[in-house]
N, C-alpha and C. Protein backbone atom coordinates (compact mmCIF):
# COMPACT_ATOMS: atom_id res chain seq x y z
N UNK A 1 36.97 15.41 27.33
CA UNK A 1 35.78 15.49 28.15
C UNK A 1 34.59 15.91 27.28
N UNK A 2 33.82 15.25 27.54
CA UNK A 2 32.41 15.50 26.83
C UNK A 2 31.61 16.82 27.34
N UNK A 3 31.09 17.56 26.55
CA UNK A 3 30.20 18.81 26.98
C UNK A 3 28.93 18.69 26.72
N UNK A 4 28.08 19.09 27.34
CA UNK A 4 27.03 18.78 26.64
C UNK A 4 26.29 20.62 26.26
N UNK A 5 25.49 20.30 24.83
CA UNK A 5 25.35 22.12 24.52
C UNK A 5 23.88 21.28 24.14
N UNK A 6 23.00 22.55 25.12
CA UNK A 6 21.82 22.27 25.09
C UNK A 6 21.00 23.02 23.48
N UNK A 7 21.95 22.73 22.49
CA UNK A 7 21.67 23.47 21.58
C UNK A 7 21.53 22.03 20.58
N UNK A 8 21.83 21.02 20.80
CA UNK A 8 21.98 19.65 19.92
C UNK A 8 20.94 18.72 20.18
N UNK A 9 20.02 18.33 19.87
CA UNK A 9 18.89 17.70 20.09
C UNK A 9 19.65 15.82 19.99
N UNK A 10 20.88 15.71 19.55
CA UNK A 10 21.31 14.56 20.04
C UNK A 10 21.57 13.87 21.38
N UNK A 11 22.43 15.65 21.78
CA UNK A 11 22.71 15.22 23.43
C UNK A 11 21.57 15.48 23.57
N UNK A 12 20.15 15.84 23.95
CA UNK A 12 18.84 15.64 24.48
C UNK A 12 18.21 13.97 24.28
N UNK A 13 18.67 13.61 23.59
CA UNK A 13 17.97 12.02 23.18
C UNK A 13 18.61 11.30 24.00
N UNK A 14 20.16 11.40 24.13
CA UNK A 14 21.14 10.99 25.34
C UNK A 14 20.88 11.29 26.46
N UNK A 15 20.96 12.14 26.82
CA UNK A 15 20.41 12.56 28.06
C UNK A 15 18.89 11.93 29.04
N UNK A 16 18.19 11.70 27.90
CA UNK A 16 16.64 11.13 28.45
C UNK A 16 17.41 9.55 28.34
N UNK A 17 18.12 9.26 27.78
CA UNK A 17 18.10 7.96 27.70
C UNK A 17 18.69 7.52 28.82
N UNK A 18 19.89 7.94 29.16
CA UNK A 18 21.31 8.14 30.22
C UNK A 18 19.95 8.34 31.63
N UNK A 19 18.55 8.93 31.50
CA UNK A 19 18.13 9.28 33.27
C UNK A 19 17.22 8.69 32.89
N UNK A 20 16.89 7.45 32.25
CA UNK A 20 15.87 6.65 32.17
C UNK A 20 16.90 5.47 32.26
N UNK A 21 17.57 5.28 32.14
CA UNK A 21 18.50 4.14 32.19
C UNK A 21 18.77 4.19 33.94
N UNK A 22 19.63 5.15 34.41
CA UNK A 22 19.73 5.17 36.19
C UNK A 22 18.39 5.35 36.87
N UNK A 23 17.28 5.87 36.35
CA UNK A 23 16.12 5.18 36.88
C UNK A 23 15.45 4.12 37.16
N UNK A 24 15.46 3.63 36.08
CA UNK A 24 15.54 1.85 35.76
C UNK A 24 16.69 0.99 36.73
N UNK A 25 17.56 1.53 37.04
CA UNK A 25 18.54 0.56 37.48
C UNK A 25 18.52 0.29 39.05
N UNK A 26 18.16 1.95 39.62
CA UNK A 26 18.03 2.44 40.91
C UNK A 26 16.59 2.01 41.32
N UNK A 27 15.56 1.48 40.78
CA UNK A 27 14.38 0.80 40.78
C UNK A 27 13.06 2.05 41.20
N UNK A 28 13.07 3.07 40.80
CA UNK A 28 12.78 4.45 40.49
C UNK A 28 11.44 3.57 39.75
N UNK A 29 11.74 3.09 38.75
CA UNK A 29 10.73 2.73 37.69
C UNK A 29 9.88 0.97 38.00
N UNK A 30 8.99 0.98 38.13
CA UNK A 30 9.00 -0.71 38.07
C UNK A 30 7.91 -1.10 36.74
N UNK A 31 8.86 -2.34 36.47
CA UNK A 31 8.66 -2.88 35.01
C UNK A 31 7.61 -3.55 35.65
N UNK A 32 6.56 -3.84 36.94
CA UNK A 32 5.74 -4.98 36.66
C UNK A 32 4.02 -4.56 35.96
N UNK A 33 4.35 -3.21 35.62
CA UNK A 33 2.93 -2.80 34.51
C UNK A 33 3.64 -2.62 33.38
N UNK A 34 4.47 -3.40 32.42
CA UNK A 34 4.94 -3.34 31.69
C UNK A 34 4.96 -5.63 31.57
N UNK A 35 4.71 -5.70 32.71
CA UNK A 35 5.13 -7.35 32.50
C UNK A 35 3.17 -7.38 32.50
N UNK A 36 2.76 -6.87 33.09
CA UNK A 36 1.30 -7.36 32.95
C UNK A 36 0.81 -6.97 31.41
N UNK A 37 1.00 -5.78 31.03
CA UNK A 37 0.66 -5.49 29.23
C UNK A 37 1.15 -6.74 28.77
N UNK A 38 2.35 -6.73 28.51
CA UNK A 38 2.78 -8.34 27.68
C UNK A 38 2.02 -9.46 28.53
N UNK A 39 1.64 -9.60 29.32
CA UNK A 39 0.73 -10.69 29.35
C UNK A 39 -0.72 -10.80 28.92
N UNK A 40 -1.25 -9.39 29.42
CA UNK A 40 -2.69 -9.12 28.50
C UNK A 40 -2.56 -8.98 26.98
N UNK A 41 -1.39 -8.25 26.47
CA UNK A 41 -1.28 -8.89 25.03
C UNK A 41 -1.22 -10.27 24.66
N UNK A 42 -0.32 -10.90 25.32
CA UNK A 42 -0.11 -12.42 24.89
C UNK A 42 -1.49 -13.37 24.98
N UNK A 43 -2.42 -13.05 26.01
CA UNK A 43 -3.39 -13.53 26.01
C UNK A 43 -4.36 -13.56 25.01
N UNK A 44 -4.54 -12.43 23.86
CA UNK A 44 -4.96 -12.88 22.47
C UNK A 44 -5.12 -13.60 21.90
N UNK A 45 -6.01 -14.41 21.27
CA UNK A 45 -5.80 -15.36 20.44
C UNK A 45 -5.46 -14.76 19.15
N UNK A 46 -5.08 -14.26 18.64
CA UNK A 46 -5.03 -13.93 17.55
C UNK A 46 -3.35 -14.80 17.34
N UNK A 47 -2.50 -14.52 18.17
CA UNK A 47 -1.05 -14.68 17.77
C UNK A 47 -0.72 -16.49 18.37
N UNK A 48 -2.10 -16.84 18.67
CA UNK A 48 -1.58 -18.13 19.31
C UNK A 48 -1.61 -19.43 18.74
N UNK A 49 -2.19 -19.35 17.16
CA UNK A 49 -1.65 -20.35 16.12
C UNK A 49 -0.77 -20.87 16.47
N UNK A 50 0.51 -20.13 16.14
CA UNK A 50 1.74 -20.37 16.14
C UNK A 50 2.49 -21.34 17.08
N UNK A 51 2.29 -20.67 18.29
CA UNK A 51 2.36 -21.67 19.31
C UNK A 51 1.55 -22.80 19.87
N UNK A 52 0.74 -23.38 18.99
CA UNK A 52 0.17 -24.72 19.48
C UNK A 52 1.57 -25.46 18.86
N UNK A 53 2.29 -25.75 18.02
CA UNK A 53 3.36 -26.79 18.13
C UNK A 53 4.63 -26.11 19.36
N UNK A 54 5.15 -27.65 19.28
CA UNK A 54 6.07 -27.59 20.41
C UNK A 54 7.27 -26.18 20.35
N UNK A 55 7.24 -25.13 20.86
CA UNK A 55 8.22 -24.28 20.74
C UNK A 55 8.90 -23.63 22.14
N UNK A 56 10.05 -23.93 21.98
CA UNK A 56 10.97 -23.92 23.00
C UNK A 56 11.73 -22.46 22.94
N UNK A 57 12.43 -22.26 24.27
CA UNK A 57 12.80 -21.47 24.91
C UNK A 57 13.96 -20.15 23.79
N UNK A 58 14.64 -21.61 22.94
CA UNK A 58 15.47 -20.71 22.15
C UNK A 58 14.79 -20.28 20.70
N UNK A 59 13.77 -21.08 20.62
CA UNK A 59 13.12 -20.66 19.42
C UNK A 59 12.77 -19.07 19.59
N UNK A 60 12.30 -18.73 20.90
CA UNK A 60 11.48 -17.74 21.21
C UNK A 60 12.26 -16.82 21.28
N UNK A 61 13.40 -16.69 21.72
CA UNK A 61 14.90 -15.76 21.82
C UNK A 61 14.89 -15.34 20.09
N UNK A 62 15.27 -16.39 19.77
CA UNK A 62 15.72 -16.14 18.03
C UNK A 62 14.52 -15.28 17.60
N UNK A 63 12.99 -15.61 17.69
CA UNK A 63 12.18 -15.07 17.36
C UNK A 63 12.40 -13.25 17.83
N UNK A 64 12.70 -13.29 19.15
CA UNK A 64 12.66 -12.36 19.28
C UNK A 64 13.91 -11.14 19.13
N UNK A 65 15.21 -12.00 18.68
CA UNK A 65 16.04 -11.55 18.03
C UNK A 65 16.21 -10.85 16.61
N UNK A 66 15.18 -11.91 15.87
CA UNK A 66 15.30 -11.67 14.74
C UNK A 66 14.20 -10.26 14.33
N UNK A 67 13.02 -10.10 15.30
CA UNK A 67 12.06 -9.16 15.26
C UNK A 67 13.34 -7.71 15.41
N UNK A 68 13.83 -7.74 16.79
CA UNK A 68 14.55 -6.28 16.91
C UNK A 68 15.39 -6.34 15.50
N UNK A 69 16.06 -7.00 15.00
CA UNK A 69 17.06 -7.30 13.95
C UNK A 69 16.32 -6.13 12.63
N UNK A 70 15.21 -7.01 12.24
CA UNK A 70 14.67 -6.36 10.93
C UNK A 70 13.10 -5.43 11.45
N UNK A 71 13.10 -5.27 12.34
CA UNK A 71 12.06 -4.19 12.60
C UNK A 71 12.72 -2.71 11.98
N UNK A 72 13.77 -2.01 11.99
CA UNK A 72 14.28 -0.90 10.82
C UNK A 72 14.08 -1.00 10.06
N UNK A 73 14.39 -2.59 9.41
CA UNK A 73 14.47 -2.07 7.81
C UNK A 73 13.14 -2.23 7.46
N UNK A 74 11.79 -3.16 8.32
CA UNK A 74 10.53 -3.04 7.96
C UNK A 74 10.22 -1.70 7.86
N UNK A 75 10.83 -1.06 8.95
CA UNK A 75 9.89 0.45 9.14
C UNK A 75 10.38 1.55 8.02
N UNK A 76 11.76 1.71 7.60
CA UNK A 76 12.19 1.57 6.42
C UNK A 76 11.66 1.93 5.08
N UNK A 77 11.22 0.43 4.99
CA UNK A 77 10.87 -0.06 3.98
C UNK A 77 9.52 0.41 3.75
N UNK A 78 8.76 0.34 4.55
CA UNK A 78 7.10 0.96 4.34
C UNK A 78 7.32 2.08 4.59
N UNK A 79 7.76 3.06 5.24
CA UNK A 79 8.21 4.16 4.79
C UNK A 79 8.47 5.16 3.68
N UNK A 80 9.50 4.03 3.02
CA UNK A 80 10.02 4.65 1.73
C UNK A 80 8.42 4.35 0.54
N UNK A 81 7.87 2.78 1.20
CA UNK A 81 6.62 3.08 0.22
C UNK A 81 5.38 4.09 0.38
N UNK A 82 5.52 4.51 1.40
CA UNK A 82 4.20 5.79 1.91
C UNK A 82 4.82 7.09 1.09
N UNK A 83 6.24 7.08 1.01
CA UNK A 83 6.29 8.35 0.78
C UNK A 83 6.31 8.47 -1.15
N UNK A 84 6.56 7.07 -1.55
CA UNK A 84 6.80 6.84 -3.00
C UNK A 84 5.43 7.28 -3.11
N UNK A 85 4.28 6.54 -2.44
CA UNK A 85 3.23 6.60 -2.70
C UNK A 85 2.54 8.06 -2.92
N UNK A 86 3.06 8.60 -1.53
CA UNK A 86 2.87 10.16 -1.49
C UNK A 86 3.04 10.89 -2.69
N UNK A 87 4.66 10.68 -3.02
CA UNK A 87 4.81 11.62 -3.73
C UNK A 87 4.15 11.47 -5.28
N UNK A 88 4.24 10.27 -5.82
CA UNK A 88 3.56 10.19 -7.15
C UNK A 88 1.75 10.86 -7.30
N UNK A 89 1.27 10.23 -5.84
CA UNK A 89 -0.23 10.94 -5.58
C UNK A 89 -0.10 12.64 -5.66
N UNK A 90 1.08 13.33 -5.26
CA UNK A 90 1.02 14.75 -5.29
C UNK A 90 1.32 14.98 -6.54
N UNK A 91 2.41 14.37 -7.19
CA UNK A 91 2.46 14.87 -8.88
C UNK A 91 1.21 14.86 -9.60
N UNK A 92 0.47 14.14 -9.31
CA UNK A 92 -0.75 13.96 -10.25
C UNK A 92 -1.66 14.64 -9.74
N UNK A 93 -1.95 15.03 -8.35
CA UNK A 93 -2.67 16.31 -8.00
C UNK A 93 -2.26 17.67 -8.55
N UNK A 94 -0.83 17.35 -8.63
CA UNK A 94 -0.39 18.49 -9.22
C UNK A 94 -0.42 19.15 -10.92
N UNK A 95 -0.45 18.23 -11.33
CA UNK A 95 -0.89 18.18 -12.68
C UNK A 95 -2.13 18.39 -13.25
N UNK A 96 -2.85 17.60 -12.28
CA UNK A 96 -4.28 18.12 -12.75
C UNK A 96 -4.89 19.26 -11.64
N UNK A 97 -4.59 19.49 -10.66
CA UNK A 97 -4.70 20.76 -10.15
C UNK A 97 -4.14 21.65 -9.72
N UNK A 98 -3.67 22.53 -10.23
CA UNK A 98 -2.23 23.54 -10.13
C UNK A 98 -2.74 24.81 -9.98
N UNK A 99 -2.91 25.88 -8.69
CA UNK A 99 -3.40 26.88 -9.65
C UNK A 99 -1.99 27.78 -9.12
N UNK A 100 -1.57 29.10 -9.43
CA UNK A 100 -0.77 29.82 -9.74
C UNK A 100 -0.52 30.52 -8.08
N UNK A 101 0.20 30.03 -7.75
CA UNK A 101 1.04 31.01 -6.44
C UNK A 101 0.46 30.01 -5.70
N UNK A 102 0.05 28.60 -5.74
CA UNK A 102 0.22 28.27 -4.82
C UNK A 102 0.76 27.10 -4.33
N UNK A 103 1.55 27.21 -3.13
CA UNK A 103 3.03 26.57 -2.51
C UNK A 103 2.49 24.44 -2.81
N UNK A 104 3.92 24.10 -3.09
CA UNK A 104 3.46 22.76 -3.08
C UNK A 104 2.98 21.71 -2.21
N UNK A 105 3.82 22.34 -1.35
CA UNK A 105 3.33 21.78 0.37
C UNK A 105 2.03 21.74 1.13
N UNK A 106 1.21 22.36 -0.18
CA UNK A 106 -0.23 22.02 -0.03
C UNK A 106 -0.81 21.36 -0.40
N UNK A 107 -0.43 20.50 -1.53
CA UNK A 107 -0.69 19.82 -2.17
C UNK A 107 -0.26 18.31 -1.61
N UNK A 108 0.94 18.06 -1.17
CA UNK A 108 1.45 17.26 -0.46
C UNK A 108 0.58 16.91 0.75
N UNK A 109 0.49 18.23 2.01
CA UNK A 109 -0.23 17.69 2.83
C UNK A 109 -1.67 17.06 2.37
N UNK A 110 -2.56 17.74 1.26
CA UNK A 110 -3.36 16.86 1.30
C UNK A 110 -3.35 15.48 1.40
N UNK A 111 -2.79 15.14 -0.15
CA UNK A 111 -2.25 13.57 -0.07
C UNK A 111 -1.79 12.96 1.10
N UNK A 112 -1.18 13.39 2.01
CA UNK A 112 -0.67 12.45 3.27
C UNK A 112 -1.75 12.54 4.16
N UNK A 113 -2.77 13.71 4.10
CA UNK A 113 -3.97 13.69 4.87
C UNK A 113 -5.01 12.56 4.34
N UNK A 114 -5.03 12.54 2.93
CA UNK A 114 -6.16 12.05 2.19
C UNK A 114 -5.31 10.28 2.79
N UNK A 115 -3.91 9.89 2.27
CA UNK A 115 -3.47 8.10 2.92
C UNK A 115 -4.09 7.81 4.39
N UNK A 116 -3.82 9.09 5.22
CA UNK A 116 -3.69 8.76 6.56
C UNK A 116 -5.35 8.63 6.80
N UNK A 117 -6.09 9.16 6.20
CA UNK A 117 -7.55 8.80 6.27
C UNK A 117 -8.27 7.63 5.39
N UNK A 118 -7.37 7.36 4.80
CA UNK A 118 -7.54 5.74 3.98
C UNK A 118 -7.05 4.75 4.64
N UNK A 119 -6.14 5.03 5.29
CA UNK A 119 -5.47 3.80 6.31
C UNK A 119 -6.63 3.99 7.54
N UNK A 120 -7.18 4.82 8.28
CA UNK A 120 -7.72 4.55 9.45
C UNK A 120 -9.38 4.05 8.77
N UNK A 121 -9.61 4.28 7.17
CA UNK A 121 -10.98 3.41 7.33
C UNK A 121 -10.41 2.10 6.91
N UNK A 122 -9.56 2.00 6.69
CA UNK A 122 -9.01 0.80 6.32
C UNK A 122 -8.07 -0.38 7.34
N UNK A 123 -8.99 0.45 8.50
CA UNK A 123 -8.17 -0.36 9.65
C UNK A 123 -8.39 -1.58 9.90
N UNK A 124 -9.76 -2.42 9.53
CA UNK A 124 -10.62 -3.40 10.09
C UNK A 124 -9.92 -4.45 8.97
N UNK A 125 -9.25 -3.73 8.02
CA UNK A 125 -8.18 -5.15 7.36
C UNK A 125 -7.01 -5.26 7.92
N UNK A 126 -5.95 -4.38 8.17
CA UNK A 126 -4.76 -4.54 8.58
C UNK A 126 -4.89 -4.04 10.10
N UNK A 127 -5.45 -3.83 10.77
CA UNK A 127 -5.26 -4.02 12.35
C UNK A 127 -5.23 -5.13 13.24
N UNK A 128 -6.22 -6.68 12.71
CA UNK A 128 -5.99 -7.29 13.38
C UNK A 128 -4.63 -8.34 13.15
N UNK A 129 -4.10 -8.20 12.06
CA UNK A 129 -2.85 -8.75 11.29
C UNK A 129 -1.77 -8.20 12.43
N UNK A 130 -1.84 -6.62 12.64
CA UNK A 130 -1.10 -5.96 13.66
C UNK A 130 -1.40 -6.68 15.21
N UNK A 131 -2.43 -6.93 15.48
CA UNK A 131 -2.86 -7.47 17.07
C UNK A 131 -1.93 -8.59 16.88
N UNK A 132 -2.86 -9.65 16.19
CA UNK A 132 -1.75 -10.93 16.10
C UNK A 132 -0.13 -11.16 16.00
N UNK A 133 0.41 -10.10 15.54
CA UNK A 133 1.44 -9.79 15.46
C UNK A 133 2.65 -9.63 16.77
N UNK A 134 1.63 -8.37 17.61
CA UNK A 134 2.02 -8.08 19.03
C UNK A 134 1.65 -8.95 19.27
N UNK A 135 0.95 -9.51 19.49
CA UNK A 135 0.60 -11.19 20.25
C UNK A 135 1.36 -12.21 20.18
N UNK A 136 1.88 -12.17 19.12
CA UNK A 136 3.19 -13.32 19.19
C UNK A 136 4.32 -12.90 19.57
N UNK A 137 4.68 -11.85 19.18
CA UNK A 137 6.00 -11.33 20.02
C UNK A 137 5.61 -11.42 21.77
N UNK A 138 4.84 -10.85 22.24
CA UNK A 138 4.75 -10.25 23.25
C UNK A 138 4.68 -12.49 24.19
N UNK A 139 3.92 -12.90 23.14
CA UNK A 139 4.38 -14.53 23.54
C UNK A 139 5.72 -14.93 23.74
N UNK A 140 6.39 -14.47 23.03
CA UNK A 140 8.31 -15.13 22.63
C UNK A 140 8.65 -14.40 23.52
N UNK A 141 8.34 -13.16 24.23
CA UNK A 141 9.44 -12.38 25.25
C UNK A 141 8.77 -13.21 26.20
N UNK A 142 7.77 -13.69 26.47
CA UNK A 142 7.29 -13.92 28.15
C UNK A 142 7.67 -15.53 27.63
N UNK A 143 7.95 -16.33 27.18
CA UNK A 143 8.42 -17.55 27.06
C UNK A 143 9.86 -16.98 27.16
N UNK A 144 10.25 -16.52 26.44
CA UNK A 144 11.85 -15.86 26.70
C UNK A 144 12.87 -15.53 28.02
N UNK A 145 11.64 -15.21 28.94
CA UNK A 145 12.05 -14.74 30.53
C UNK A 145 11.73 -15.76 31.55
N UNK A 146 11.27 -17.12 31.17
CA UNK A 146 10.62 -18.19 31.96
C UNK A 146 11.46 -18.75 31.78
């Protein structure tokens, strides 16, 4: 028999999942402001290149198979480069500015402060790459359910 010890932040992830799941099922929740977002997303042009040629029902499945499939190892993967990035940016802060008693984790947060404020002025290149993106998925699930 399973116990659950409110001391494990696993069974807590289970738990929300397990009373969001019998919510969902018991109709507690309704998905139709969740079907209108994917349609106001899909309505974008940004992602709708793609679909001016003929694309069918299973294309859009696979598409959207293959997205859940490698969406980890994308996230992953840029991950491991933010933090490569991170950390080489803190060695070299660290090198050239070091002073005595003080903790490294200050040095670090800068750098992840200083990316995370390079990425948000740097949004107006890679954000709409991101729109278009949701835009085509959010296309392949609502072709997907028709």
């Amino acid at each position: 028999m399973w116990s659950f010890d409110r001391k494990n932040w696993s069974h807590w992830i289970l738990l929300v999942f397990i009373v969001g799941f019998l919510v969902s099922y018991f109709g507690f929740v309704s998905w139709g402001r969740l079907g209108d977002a994917l349609e106001a997303l899909a309505e974008r042009p940004a992602g709708a290149q793609i679909f001016h040629a003929k694309i069918d029902r299973a294309d859009a499945i696979f598409m959207i198979f293959v997205f859940l499939f490698l969406t980890p190892l994308a996230l992953i993967a840029g991950f491991s480069v933010v933090t490569f990035v991170g950390s080489v940016l803190t060695g070299m802060l660290e090198a050239i500015y070091h002073r005595q008693g003080m903790p490294e984790w200050v040095s670090t947060l800068c750098v992840y402060l200083l990316l995370a404020l390079a990425a948000y002025l740097a949004r107006a290149v890679w954000y709409p790459h991101v729109q278009g993106f949701a835009s085509l998925i959010a296309r392949a699930m609502i072709m997907a359910t028709r």
